[in-house]
N, C-alpha and C. Protein backbone atom coordinates (compact mmCIF):
# COMPACT_ATOMS: atom_id res chain seq x y z
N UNK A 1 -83.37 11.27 77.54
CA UNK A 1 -83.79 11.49 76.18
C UNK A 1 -82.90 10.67 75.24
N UNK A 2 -83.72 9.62 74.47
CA UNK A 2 -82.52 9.02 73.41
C UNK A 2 -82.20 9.67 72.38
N UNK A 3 -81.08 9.52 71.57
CA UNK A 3 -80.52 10.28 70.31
C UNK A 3 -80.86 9.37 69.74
N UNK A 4 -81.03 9.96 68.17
CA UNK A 4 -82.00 9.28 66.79
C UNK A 4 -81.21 7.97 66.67
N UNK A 5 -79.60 7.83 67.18
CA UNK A 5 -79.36 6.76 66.73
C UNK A 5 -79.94 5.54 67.67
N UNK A 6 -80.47 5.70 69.17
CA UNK A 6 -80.91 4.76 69.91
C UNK A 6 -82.57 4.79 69.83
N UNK A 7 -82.79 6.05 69.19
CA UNK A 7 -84.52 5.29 68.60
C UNK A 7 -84.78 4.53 67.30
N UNK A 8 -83.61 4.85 66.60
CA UNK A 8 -83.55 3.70 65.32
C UNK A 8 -83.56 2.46 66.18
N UNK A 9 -82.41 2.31 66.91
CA UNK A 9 -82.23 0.93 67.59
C UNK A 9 -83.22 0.26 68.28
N UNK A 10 -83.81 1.24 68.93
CA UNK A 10 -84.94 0.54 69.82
C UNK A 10 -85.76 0.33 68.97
N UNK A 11 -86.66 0.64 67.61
CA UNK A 11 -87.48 0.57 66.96
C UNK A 11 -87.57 -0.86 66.13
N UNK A 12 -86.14 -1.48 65.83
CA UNK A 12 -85.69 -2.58 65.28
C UNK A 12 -84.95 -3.20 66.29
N UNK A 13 -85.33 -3.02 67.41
CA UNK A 13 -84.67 -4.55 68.55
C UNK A 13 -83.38 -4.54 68.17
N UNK A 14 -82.44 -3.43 68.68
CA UNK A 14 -80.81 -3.84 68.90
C UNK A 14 -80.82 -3.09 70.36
N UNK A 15 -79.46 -3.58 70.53
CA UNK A 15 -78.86 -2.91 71.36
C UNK A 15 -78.42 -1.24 71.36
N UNK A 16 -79.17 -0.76 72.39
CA UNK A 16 -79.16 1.10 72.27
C UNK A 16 -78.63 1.84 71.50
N UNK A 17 -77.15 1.17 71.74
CA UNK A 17 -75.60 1.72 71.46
C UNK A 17 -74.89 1.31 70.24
N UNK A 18 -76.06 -0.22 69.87
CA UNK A 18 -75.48 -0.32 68.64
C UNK A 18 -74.91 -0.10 67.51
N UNK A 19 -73.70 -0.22 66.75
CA UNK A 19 -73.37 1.07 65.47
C UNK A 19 -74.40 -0.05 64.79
N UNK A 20 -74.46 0.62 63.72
CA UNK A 20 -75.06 0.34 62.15
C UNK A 20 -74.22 1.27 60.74
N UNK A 21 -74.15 0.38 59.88
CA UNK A 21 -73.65 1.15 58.92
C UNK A 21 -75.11 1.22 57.97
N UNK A 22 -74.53 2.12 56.93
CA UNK A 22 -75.75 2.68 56.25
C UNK A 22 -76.52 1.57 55.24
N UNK A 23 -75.76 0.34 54.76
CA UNK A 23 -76.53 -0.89 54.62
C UNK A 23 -77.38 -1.10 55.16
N UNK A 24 -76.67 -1.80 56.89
CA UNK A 24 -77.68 -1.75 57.67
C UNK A 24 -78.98 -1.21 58.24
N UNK A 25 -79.02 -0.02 57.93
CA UNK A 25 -79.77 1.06 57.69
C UNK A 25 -81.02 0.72 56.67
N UNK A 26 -80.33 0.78 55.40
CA UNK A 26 -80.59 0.62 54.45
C UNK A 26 -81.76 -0.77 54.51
N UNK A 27 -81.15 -1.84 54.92
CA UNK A 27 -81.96 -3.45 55.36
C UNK A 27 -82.90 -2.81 56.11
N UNK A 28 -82.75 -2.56 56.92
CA UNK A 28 -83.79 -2.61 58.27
C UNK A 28 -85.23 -1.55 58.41
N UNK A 29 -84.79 -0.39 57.52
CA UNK A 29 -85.48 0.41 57.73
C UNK A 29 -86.83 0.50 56.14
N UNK A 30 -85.77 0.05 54.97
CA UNK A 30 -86.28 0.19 53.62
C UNK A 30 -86.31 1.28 53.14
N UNK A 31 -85.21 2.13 53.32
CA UNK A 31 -84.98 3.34 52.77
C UNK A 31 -83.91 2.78 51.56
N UNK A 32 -83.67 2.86 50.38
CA UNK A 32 -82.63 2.71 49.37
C UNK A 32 -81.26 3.42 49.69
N UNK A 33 -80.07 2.47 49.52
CA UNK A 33 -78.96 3.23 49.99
C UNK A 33 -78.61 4.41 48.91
N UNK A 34 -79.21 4.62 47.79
CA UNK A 34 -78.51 5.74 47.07
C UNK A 34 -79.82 6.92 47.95
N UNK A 35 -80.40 6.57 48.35
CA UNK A 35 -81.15 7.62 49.09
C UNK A 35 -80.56 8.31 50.42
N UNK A 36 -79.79 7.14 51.28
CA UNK A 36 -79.41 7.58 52.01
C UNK A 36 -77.79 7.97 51.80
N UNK A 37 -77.21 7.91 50.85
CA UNK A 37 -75.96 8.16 50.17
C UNK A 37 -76.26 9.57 49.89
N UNK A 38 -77.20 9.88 49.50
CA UNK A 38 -77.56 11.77 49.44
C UNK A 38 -77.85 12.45 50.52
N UNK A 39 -78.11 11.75 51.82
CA UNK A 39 -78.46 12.21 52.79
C UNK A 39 -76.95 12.39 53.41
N UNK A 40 -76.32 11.28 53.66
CA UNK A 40 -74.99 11.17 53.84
C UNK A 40 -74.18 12.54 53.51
N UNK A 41 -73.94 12.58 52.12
CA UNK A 41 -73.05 13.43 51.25
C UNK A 41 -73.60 15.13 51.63
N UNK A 42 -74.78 15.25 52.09
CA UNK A 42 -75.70 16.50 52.24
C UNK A 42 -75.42 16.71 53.68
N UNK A 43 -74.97 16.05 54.41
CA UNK A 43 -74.74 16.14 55.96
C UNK A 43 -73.02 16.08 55.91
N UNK A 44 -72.55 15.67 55.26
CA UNK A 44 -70.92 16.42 55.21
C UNK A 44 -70.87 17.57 54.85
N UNK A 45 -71.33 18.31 53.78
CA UNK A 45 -71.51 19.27 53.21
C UNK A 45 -72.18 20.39 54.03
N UNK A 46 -73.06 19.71 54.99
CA UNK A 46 -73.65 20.82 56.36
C UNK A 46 -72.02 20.96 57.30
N UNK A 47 -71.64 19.85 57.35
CA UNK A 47 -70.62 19.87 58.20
C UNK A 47 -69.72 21.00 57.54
N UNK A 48 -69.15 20.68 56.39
CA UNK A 48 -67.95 21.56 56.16
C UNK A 48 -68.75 23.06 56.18
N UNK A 49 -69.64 23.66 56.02
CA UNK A 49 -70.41 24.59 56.03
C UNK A 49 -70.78 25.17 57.49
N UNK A 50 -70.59 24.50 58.51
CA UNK A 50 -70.89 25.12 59.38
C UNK A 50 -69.81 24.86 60.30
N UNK A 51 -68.96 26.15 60.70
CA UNK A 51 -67.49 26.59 61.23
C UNK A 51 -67.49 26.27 62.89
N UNK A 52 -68.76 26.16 63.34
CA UNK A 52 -68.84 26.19 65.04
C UNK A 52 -69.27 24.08 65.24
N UNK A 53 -69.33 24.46 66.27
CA UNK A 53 -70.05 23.25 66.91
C UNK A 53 -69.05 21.71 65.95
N UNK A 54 -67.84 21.41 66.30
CA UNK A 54 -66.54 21.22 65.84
C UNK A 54 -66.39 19.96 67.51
N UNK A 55 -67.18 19.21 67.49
CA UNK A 55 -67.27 18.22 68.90
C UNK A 55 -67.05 17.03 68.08
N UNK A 56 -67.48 16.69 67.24
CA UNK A 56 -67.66 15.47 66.08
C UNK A 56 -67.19 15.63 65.03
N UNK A 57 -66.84 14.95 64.35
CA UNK A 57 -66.27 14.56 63.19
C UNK A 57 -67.25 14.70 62.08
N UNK A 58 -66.87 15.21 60.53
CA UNK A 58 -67.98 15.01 59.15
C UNK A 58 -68.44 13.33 59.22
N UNK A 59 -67.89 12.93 59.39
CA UNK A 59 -68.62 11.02 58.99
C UNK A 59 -69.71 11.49 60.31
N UNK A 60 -69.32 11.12 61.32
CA UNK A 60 -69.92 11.36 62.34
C UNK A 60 -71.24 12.30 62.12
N UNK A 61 -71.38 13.71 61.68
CA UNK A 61 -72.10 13.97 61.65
C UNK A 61 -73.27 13.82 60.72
N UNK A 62 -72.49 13.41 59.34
CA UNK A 62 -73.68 12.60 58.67
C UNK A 62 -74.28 11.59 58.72
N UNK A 63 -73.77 10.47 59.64
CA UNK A 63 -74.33 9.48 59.87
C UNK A 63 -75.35 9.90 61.13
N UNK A 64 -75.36 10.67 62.29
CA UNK A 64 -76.34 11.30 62.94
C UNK A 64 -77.68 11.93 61.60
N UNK A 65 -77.30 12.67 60.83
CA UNK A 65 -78.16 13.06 59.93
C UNK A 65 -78.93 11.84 59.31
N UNK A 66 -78.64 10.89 59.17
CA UNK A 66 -79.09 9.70 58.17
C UNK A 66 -80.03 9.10 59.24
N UNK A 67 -79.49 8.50 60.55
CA UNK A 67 -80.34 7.94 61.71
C UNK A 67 -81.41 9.15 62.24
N UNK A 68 -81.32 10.46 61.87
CA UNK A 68 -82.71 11.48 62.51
C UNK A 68 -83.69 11.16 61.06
N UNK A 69 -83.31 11.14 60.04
CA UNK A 69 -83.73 10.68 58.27
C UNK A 69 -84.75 9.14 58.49
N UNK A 70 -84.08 8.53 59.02
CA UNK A 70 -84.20 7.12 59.36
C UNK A 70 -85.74 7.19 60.40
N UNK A 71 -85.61 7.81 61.49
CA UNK A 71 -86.45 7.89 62.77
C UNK A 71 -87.29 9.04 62.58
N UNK A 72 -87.40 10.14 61.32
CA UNK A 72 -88.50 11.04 61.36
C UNK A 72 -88.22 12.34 61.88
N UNK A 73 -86.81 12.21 62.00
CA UNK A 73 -86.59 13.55 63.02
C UNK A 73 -86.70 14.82 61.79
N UNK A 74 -86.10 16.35 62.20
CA UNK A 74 -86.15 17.16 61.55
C UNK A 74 -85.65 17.45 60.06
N UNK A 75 -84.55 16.67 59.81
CA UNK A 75 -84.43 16.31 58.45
C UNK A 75 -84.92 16.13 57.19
N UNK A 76 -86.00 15.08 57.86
CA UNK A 76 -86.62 14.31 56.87
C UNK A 76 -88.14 15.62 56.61
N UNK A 77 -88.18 16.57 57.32
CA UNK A 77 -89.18 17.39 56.77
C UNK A 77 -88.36 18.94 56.32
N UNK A 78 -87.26 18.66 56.43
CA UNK A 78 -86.62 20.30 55.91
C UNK A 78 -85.60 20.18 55.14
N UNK A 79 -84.53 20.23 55.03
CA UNK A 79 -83.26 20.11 54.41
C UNK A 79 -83.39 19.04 53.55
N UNK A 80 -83.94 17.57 53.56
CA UNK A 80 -83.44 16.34 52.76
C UNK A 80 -85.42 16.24 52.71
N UNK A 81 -86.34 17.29 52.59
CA UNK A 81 -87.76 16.67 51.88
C UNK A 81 -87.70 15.96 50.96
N UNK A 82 -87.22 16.63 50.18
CA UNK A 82 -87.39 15.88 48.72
C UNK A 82 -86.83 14.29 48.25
N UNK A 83 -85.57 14.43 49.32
CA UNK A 83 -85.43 12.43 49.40
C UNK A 83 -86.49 11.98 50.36
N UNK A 84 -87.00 12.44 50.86
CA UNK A 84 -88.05 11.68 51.63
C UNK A 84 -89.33 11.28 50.64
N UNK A 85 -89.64 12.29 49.46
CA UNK A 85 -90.42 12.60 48.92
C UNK A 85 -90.07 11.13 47.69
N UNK A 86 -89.42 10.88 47.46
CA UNK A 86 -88.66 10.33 46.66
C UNK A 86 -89.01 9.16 47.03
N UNK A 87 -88.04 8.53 48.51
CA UNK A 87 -88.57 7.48 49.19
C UNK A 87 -89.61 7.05 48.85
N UNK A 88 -90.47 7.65 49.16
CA UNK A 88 -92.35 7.59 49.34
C UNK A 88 -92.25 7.05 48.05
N UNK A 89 -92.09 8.03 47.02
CA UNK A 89 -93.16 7.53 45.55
C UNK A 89 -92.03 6.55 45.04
N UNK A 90 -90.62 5.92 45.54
CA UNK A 90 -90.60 4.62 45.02
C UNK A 90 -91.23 3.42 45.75
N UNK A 91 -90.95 3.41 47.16
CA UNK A 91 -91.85 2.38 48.22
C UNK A 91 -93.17 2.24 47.65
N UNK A 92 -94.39 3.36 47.21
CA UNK A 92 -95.89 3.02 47.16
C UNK A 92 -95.44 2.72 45.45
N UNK A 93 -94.38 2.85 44.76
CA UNK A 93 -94.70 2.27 42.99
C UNK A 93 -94.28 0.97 43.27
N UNK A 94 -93.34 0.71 44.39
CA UNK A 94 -93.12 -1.21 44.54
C UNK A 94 -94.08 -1.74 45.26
N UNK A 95 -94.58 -1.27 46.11
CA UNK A 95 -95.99 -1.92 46.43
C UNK A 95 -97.31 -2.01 45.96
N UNK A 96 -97.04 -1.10 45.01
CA UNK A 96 -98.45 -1.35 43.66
C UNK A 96 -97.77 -2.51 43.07
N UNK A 97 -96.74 -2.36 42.15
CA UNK A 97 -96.31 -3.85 41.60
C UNK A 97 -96.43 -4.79 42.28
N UNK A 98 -96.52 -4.82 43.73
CA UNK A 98 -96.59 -6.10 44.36
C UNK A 98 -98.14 -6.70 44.06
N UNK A 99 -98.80 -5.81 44.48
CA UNK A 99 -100.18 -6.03 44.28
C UNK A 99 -101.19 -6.42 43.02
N UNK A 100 -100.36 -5.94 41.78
CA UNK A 100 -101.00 -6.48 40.51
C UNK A 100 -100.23 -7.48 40.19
């Protein structure tokens, strides 16, 4: 079973294991980095909030949060909707401008 960060990867042709920073992210996927800067900051904030499961590090775990955000995982329909929601209606208002 791959983790969200090796189905990001496989989805954009890297290597499995590849890191990416949230730029990179940011390039590849077309999510806006202040979008994923809230996703980020909202997945430390899970971290310091939740006392168990202490295997990984806060960076660490928000950047897992940003790559499941990234790939569709559970995130992007519960906890962080509304940046997803967000996403959406700036992507389809720049692709109307493209079009007129």
């Amino acid at each position: 079973m791959l983790t969200n960060k090796q189905k990001f990867n496989k989805k954009y042709k890297q290597k499995l294991n590849q890191p990416n920073s949230k730029k990179d992210i940011s390039r590849l996927s077309g999510i806006s980095m202040s979008v994923l800067d809230k996703v980020y900051y909202r997945g430390m904030g899970a971290f310091k909030s939740n006392p168990g499961r202490r295997a990984i590090s806060g960076p660490q775990w928000a950047m897992a949060r940003i790559y499941s955000f990234a790939v569709g995982g559970k995130t992007r329909s519960t906890a962080d909707k509304d940046l997803w929601e967000k996403h959406l209606k700036k992507k389809l208002k720049n692709d109307t401008r493209r079009y007129n």
